[in-house]
C-alpha atoms as a PDB file:
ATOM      1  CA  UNK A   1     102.644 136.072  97.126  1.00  0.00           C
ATOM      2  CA  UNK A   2     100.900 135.150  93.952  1.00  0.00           C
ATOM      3  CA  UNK A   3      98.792 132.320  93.811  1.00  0.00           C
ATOM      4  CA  UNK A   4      96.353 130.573  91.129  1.00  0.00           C
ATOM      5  CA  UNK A   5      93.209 130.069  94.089  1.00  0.00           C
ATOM      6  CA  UNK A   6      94.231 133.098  96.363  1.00  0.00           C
ATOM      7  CA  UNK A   7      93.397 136.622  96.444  1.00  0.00           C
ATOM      8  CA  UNK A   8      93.602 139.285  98.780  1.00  0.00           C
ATOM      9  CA  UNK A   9      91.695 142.402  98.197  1.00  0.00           C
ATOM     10  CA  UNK A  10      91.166 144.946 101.026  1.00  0.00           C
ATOM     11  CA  UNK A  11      87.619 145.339 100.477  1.00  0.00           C
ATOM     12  CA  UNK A  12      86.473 141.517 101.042  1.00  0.00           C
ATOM     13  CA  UNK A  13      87.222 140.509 104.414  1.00  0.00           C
ATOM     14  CA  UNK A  14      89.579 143.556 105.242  1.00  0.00           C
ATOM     15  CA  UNK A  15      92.144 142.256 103.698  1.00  0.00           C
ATOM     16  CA  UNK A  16      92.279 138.769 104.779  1.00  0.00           C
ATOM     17  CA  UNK A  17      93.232 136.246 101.970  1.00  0.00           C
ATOM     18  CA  UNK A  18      90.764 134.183 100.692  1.00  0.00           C
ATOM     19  CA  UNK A  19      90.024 131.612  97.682  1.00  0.00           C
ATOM     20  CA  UNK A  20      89.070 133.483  94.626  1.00  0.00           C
ATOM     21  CA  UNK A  21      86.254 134.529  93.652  1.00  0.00           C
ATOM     22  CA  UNK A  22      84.849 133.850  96.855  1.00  0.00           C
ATOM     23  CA  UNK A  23      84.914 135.357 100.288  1.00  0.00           C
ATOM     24  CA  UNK A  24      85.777 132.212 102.204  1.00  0.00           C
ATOM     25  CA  UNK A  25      89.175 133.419 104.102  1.00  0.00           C
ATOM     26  CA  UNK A  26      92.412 130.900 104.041  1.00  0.00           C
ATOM     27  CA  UNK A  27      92.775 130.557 107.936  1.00  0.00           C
ATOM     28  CA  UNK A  28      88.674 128.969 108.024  1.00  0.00           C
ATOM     29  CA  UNK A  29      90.053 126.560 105.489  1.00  0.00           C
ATOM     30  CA  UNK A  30      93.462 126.004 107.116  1.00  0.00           C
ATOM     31  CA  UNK A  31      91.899 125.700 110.383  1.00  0.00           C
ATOM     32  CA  UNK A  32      89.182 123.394 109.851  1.00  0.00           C
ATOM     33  CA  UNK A  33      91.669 121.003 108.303  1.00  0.00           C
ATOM     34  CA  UNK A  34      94.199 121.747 111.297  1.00  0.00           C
ATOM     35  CA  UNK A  35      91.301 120.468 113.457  1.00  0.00           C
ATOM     36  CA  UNK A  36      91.349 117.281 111.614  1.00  0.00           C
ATOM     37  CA  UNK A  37      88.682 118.156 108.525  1.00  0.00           C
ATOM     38  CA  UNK A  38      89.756 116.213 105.513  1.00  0.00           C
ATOM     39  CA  UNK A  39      90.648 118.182 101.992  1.00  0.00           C
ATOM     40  CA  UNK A  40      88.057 116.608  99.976  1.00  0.00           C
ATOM     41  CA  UNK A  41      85.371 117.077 103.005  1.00  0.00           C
ATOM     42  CA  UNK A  42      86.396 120.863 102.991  1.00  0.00           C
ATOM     43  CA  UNK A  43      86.046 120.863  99.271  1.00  0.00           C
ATOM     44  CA  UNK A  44      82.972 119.422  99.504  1.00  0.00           C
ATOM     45  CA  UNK A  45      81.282 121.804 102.543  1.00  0.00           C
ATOM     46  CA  UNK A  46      82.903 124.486 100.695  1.00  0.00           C
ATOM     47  CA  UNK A  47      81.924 123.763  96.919  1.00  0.00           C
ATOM     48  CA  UNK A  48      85.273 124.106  96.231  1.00  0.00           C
ATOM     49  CA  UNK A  49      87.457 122.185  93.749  1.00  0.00           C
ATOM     50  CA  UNK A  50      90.199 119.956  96.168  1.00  0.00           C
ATOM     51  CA  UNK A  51      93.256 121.740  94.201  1.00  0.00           C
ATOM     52  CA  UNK A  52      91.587 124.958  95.874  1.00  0.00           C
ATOM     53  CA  UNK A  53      91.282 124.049  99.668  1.00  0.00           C
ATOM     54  CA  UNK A  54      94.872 122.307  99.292  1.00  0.00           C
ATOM     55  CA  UNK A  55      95.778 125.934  97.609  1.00  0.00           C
ATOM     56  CA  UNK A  56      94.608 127.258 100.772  1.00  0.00           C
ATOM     57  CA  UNK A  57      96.581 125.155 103.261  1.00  0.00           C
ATOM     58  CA  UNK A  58      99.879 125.685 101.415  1.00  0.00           C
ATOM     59  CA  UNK A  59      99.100 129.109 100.814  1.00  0.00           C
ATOM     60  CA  UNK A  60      98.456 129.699 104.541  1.00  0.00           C
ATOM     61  CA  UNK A  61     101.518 127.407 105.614  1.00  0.00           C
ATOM     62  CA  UNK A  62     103.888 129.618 103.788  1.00  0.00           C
ATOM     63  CA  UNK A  63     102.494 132.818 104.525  1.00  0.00           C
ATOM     64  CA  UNK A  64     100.725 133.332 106.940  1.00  0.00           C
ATOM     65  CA  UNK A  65     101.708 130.964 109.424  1.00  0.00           C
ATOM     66  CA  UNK A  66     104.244 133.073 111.401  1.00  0.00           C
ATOM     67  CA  UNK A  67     101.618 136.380 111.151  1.00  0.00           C
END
């Protein structure tokens, strides 16, 4: 489960993956853009770079998905 723009560490959001460096969890990100958000709006709200947020979707799409 590695990943360039994800972490999970269980002392930021107990344990819930989130971008790096940040504490913004994956499943905000993936469902925001679920509910019809745009990437680059995301990126933008988020001051995050787009390569990150669509990190984030993928990321959440492969693992955490089926959780």
């Amino acid at each position: 489960m590695k990943s360039k723009y994800v972490s999970i560490n269980n002392k930021i959001q107990g344990g819930e993956p989130c971008i790096k460096g940040t504490r913004i969890p994956i499943y905000a990100i993936y469902n925001m853009n679920l509910g019809g958000d745009p990437v680059r709006f995301l990126a933008r709200i988020y001051d995050l770079k787009v390569e990150q947020v669509k990190a984030a979707i993928r990321f959440y799409k492969t693992y955490m998905n089926n959780k």
